[in-house]
C-alpha atoms as a PDB file:
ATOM      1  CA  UNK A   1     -46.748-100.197  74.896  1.00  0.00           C
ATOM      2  CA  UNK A   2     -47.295 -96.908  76.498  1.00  0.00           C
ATOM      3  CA  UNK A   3     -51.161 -97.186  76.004  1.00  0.00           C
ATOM      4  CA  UNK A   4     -54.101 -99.969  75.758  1.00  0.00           C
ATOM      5  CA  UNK A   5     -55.497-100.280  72.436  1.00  0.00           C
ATOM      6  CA  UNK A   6     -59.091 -98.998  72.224  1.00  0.00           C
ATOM      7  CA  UNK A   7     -62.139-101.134  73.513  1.00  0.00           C
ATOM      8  CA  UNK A   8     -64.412-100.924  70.891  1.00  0.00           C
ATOM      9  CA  UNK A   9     -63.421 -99.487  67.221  1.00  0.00           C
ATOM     10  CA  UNK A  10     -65.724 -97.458  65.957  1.00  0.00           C
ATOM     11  CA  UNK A  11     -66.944 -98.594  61.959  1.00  0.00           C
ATOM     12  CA  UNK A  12     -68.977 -96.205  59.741  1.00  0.00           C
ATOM     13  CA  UNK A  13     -71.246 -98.024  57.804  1.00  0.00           C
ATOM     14  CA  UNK A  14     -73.963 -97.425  55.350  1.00  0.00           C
ATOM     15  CA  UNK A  15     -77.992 -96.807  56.389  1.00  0.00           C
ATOM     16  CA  UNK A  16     -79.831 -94.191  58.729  1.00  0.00           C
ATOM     17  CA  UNK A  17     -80.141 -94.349  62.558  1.00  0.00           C
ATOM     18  CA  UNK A  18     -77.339 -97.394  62.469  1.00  0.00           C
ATOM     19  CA  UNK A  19     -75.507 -97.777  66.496  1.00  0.00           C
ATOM     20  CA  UNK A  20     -74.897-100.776  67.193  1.00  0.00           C
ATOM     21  CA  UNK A  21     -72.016-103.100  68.361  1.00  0.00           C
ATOM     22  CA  UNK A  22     -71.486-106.074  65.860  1.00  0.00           C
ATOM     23  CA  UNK A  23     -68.264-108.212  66.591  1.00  0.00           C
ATOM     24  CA  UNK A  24     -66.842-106.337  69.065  1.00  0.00           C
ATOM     25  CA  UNK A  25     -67.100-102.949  67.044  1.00  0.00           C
ATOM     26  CA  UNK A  26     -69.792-100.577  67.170  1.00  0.00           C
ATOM     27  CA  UNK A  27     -70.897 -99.373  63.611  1.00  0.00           C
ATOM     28  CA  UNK A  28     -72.379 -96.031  63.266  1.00  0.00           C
ATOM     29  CA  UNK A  29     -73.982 -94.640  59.718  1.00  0.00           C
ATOM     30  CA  UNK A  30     -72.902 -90.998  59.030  1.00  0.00           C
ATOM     31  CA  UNK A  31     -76.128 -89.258  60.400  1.00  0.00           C
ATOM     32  CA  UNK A  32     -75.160 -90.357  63.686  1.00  0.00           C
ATOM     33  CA  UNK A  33     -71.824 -89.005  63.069  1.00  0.00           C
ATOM     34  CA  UNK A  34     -72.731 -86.027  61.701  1.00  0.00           C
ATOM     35  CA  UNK A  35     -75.309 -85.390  64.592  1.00  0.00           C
ATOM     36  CA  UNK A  36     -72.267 -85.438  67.017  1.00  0.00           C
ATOM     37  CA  UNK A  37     -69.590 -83.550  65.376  1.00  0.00           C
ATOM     38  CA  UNK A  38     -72.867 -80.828  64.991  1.00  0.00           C
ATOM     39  CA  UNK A  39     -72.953 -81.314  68.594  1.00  0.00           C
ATOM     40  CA  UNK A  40     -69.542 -81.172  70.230  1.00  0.00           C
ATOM     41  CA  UNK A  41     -67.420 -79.755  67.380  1.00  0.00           C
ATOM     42  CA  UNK A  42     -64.834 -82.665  67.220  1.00  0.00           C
ATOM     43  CA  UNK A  43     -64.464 -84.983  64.865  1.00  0.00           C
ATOM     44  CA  UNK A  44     -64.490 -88.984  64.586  1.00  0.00           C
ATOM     45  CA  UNK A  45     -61.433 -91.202  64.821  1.00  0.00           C
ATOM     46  CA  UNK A  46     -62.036 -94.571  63.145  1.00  0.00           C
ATOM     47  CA  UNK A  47     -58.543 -96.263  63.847  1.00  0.00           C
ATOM     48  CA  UNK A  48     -59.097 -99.593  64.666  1.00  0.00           C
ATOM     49  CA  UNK A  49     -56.083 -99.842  67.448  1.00  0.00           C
ATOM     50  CA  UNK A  50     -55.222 -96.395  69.213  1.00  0.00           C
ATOM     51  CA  UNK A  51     -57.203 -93.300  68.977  1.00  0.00           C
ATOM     52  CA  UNK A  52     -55.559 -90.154  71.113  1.00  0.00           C
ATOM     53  CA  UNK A  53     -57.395 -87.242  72.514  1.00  0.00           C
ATOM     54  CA  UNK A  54     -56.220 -83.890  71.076  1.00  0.00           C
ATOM     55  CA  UNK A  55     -54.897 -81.325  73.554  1.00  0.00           C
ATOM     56  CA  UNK A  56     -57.051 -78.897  75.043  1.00  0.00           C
ATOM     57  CA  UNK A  57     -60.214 -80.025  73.230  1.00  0.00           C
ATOM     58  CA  UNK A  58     -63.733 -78.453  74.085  1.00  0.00           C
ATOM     59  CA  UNK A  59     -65.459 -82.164  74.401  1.00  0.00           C
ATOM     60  CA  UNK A  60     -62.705 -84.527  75.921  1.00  0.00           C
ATOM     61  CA  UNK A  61     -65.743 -86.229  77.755  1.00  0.00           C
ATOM     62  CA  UNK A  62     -67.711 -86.838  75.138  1.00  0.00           C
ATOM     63  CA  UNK A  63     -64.668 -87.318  72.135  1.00  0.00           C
ATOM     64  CA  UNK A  64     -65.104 -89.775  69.910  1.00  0.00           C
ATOM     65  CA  UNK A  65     -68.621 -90.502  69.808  1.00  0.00           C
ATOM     66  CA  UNK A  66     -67.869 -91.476  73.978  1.00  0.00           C
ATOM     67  CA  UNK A  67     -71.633 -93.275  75.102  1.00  0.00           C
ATOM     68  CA  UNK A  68     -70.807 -92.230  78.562  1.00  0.00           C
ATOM     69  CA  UNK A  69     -70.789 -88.375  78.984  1.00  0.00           C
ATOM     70  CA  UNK A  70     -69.912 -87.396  82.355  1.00  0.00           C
ATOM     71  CA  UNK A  71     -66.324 -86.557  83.121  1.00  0.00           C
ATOM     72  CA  UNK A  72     -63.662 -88.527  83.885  1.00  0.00           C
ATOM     73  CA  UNK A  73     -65.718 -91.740  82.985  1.00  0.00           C
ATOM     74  CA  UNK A  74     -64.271 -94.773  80.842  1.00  0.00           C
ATOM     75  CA  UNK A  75     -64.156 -94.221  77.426  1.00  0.00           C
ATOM     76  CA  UNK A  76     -64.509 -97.425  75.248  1.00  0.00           C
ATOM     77  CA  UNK A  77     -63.304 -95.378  71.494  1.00  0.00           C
ATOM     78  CA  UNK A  78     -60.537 -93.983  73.226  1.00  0.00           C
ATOM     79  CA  UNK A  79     -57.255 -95.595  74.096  1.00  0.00           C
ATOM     80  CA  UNK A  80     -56.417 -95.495  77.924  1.00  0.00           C
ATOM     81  CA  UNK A  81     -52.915 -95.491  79.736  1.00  0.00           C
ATOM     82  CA  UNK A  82     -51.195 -99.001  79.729  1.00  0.00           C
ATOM     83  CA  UNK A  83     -52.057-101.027  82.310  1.00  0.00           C
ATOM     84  CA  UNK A  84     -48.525-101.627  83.399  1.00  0.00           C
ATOM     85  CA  UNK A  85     -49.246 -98.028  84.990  1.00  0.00           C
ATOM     86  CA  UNK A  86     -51.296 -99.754  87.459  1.00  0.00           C
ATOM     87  CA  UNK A  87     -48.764-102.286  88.924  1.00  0.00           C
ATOM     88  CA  UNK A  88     -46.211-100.715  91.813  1.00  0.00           C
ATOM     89  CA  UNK A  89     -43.160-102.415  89.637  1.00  0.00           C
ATOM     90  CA  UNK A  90     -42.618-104.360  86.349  1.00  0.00           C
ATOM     91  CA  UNK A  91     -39.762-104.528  83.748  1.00  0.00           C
ATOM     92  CA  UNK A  92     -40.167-101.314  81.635  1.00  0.00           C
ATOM     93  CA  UNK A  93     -41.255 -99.513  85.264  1.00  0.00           C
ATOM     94  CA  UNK A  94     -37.812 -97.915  85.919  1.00  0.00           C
ATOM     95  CA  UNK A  95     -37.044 -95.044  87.813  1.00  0.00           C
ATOM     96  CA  UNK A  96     -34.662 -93.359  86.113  1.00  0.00           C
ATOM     97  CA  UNK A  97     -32.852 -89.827  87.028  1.00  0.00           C
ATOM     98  CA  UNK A  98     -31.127 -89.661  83.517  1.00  0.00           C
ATOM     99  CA  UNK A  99     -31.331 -92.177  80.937  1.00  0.00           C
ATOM    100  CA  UNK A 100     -28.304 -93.403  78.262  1.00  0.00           C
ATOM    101  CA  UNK A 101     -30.938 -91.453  75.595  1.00  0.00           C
ATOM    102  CA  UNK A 102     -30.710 -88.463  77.461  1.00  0.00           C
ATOM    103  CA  UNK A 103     -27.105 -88.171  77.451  1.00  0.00           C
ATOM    104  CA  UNK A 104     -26.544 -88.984  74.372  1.00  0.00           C
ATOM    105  CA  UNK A 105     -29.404 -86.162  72.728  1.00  0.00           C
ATOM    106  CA  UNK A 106     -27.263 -83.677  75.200  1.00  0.00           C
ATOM    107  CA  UNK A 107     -23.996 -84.643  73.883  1.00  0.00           C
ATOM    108  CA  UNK A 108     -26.004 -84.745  70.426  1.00  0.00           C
ATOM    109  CA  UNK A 109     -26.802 -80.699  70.951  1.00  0.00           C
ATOM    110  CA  UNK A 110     -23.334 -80.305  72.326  1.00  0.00           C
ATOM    111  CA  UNK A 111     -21.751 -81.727  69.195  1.00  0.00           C
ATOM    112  CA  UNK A 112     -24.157 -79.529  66.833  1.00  0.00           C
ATOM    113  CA  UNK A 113     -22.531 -75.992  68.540  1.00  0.00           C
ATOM    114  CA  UNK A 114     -19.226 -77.722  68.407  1.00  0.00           C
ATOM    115  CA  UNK A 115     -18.902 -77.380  72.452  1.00  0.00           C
ATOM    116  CA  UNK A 116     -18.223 -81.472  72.014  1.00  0.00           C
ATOM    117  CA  UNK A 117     -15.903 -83.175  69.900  1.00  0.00           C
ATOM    118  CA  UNK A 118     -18.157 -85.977  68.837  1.00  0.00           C
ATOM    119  CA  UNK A 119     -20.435 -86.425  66.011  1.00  0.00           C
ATOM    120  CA  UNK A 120     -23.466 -84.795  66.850  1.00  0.00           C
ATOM    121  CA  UNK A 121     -25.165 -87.860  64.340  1.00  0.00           C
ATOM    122  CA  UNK A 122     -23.545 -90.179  65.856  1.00  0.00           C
ATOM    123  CA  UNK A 123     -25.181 -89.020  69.391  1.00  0.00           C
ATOM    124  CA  UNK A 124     -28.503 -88.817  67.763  1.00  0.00           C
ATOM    125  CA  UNK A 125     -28.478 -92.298  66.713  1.00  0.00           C
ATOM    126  CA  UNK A 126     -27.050 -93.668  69.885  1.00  0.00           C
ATOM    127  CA  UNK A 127     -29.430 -91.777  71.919  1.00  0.00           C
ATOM    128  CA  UNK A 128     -32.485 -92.853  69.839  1.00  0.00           C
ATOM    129  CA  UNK A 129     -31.534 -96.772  70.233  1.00  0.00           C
ATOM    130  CA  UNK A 130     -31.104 -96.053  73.931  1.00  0.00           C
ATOM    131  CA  UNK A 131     -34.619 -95.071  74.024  1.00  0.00           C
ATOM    132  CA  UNK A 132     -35.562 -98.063  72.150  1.00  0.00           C
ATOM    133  CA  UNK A 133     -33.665-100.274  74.873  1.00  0.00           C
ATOM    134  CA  UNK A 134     -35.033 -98.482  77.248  1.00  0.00           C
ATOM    135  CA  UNK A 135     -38.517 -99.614  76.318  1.00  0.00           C
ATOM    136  CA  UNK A 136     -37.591-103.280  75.508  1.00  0.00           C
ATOM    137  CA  UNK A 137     -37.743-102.725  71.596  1.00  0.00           C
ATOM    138  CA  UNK A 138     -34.203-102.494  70.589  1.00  0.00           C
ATOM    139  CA  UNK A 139     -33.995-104.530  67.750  1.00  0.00           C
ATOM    140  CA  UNK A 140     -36.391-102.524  66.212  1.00  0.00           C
ATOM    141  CA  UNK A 141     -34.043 -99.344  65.847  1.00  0.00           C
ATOM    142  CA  UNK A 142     -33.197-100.863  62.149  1.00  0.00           C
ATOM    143  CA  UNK A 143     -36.245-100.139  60.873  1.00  0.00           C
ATOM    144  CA  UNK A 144     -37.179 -96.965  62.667  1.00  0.00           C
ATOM    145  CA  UNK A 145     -36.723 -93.966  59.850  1.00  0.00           C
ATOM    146  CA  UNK A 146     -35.743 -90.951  61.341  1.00  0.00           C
ATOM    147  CA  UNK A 147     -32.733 -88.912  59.585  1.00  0.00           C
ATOM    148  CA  UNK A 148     -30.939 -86.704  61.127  1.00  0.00           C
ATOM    149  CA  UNK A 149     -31.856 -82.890  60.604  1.00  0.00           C
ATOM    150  CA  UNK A 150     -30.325 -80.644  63.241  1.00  0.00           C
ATOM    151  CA  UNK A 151     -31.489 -79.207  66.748  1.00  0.00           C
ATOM    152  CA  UNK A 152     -35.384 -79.878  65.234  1.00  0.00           C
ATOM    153  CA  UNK A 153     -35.055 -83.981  65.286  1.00  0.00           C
ATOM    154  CA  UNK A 154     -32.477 -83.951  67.985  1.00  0.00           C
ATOM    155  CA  UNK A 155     -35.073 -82.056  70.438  1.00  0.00           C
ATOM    156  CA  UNK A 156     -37.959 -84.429  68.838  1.00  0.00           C
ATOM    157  CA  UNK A 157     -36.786 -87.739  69.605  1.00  0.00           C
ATOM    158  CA  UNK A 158     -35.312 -86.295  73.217  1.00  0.00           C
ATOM    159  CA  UNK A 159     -39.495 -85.118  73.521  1.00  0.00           C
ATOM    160  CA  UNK A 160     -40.036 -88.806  73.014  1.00  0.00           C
ATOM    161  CA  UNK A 161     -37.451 -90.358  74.913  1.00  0.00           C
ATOM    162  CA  UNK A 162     -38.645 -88.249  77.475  1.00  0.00           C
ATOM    163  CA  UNK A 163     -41.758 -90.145  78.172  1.00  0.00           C
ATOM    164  CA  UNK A 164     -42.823 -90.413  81.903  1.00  0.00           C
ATOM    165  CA  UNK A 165     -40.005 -87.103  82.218  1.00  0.00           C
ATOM    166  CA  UNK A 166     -42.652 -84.947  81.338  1.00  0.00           C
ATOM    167  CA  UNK A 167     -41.091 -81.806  83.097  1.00  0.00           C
ATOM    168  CA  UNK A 168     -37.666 -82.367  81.003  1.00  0.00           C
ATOM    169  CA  UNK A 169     -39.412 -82.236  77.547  1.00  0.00           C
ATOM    170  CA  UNK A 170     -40.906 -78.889  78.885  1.00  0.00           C
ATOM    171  CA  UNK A 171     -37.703 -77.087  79.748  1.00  0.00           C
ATOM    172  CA  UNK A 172     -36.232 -78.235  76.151  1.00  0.00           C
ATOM    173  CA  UNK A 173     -39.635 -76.835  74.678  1.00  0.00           C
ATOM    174  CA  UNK A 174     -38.883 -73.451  76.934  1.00  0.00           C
ATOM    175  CA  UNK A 175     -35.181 -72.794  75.869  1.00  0.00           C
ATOM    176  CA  UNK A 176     -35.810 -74.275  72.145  1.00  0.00           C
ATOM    177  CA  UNK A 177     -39.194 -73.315  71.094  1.00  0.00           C
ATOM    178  CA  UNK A 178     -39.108 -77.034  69.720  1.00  0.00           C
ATOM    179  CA  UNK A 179     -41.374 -79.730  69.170  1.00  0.00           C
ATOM    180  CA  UNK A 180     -43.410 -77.396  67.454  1.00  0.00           C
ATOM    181  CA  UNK A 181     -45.951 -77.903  69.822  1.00  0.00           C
ATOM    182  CA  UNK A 182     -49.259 -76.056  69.454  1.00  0.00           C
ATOM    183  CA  UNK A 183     -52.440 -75.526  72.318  1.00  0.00           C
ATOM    184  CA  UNK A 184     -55.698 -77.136  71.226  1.00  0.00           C
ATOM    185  CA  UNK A 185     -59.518 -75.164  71.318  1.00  0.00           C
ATOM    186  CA  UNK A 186     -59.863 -74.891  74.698  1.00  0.00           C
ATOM    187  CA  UNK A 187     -56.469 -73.447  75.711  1.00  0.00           C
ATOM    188  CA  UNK A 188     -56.828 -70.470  78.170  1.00  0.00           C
ATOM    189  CA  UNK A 189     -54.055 -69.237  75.845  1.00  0.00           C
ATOM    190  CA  UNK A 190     -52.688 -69.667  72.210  1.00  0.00           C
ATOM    191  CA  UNK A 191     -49.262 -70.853  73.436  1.00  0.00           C
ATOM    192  CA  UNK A 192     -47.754 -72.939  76.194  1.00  0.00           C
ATOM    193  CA  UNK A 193     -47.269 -71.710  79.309  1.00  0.00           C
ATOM    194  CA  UNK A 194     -43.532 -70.846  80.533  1.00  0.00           C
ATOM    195  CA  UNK A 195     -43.355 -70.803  84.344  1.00  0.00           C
ATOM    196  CA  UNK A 196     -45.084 -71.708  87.274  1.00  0.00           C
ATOM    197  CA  UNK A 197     -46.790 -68.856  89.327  1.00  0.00           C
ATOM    198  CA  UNK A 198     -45.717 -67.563  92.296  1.00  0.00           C
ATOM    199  CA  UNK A 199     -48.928 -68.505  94.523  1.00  0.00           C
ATOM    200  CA  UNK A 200     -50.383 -65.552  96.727  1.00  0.00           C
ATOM    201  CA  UNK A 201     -50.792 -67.509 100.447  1.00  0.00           C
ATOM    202  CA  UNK A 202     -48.153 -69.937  99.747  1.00  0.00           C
ATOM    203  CA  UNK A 203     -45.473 -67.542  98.720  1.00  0.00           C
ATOM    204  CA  UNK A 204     -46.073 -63.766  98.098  1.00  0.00           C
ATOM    205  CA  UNK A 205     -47.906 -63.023 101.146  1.00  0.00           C
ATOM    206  CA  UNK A 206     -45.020 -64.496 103.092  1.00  0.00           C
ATOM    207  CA  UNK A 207     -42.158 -62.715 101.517  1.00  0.00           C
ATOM    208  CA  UNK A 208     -44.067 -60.093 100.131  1.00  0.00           C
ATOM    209  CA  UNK A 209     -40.749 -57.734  99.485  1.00  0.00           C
ATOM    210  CA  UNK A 210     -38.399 -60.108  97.742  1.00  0.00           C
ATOM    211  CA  UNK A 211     -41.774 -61.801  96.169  1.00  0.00           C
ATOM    212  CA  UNK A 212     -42.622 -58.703  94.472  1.00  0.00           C
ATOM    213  CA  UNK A 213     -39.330 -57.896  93.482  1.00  0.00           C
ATOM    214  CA  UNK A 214     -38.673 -61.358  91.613  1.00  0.00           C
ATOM    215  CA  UNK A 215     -42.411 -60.370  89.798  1.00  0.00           C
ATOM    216  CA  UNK A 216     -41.281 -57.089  88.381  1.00  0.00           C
ATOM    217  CA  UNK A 217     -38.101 -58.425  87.107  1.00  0.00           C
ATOM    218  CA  UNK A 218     -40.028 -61.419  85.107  1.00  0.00           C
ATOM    219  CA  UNK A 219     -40.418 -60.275  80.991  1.00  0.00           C
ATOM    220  CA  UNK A 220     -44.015 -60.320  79.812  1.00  0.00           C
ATOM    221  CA  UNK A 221     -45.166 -61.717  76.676  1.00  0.00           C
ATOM    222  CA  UNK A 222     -47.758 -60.886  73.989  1.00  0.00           C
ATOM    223  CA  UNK A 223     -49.487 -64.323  75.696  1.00  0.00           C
ATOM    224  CA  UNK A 224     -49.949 -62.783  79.381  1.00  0.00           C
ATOM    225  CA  UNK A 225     -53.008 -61.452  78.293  1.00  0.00           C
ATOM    226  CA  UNK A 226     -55.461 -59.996  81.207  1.00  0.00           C
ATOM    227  CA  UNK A 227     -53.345 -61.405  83.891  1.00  0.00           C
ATOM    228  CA  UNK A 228     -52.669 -58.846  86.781  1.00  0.00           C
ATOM    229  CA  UNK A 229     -49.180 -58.322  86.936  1.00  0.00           C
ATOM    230  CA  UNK A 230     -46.162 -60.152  85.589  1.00  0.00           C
ATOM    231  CA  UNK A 231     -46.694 -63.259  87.714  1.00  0.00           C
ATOM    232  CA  UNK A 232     -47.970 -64.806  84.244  1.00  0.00           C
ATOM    233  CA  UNK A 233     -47.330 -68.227  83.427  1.00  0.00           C
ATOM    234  CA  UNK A 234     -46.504 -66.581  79.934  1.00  0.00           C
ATOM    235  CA  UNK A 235     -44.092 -64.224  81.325  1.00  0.00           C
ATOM    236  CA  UNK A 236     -40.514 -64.839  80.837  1.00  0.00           C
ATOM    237  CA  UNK A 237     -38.115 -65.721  83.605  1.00  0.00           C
ATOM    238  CA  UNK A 238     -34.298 -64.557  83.827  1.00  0.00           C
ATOM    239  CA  UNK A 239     -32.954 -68.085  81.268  1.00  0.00           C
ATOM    240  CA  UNK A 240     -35.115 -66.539  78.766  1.00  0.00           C
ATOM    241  CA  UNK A 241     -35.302 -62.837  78.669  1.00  0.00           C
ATOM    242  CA  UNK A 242     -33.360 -61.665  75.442  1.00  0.00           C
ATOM    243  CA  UNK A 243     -34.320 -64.349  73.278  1.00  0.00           C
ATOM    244  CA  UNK A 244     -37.029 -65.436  70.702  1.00  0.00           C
ATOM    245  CA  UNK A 245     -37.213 -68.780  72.286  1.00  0.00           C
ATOM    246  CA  UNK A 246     -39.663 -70.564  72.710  1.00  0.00           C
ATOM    247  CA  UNK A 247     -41.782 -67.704  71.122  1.00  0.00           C
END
């Protein structure tokens, strides 16, 4: 529900030089394919309903064999945002400042340290049916398989009951170090960034004494690589300094 299933499928067939579109799906013969993975380095999704782009990939114009190469164009193999997006309301458009799933993975976490009487279970099940209400599915929570396991699957299913919170499922990553969430090719780093940075105009040059004083008191990490001071958006802010977390 979250995204529109792909356009056109792609379908490897056999032959040479096959590209062509033959009921509704374009069938390509593996020269073709192996002339574009030569090419961009990626390789070919054939899933017939929802293809995803990886992060941080060299060739997200051109992925997935992608007829139309300049950026930010339509991509027919590739599935695009739901169209519910579009519309200024609908039923699963809700503005939300915390959801019934959110509480519940909290009081989940709580639970697990024992700062909460409840069963920390308990909480993860509640909170994973709240997401599934949430999205208008919640008679499917029978059938949904995911056992409990600790902080790892409580953090998971609060990454994906997150969706459209993106900045939440990033301060769980930063405290947590969980999803195990890893940067793609093209990453300017090998692991996610932490903070923000303090912009030079906007901020620094107009509190250049304080500025400068919050900079030197950020931690560094083996990620900050050639950046000029600790204003890194791998550097570690106060919340995180004496821990392992999230790397």
């Amino acid at each position: 529900m979250w995204a529109n299933k792909i356009q056109i499928p792609l379908e490897l067939v056999s032959g040479e030089e096959v590209d062509q579109i033959v009921d509704g799906k374009r069938q390509i013969s593996q020269d073709i394919v192996d002339k574009y993975e030569l090419a961009w380095s990626v390789g070919v999704d054939y899933d017939a309903e929802y293809v995803g782009i990886p992060p941080s990939v060299f060739a997200a114009p051109q992925y997935n064999l992608n007829p139309y190469l300049e950026q930010g164009v339509f991509n027919p193999h590739a599935s695009q945002l739901n169209d519910m997006y579009k519309e200024s309301k609908g039923n699963l458009l809700l503005m939300r400042i915390m959801s019934a799933a959110e509480v519940h993975l909290i009081l989940s976490e709580a639970a697990l340290y024992g700062w909460d009487s409840g069963s920390a279970e308990d909480h993860y099940n509640a909170g994973i049916q709240q997401s599934f209400n949430a999205w208008g599915v919640g008679g499917e929570f029978g059938s949904y398989s995911a056992p409990y396991n600790g902080l790892e699957s409580i953090i998971e299913q609060k990454w994906i009951a997150s969706w459209s919170a993106a900045a939440e499922s990033w301060f769980d990553y930063r405290r947590t170090g969980l999803p195990d969430l890893q940067t793609g090719e093209s990453a300017k780093r090998a692991a996610l960034p932490l903070r923000f940075y303090y912009h030079d105009s906007d901020e620094i040059s107009k509190n250049k004494v304080n500025a400068n004083a919050a900079i030197t008191k950020l931690e560094p990490t083996q990620y900050k690589g050639n950046d000029d001071s600790n204003n890194s958006a791998w550097s570690k802010m106060w919340l995180l300094q004496g821990t392992n977390k999230p790397y």
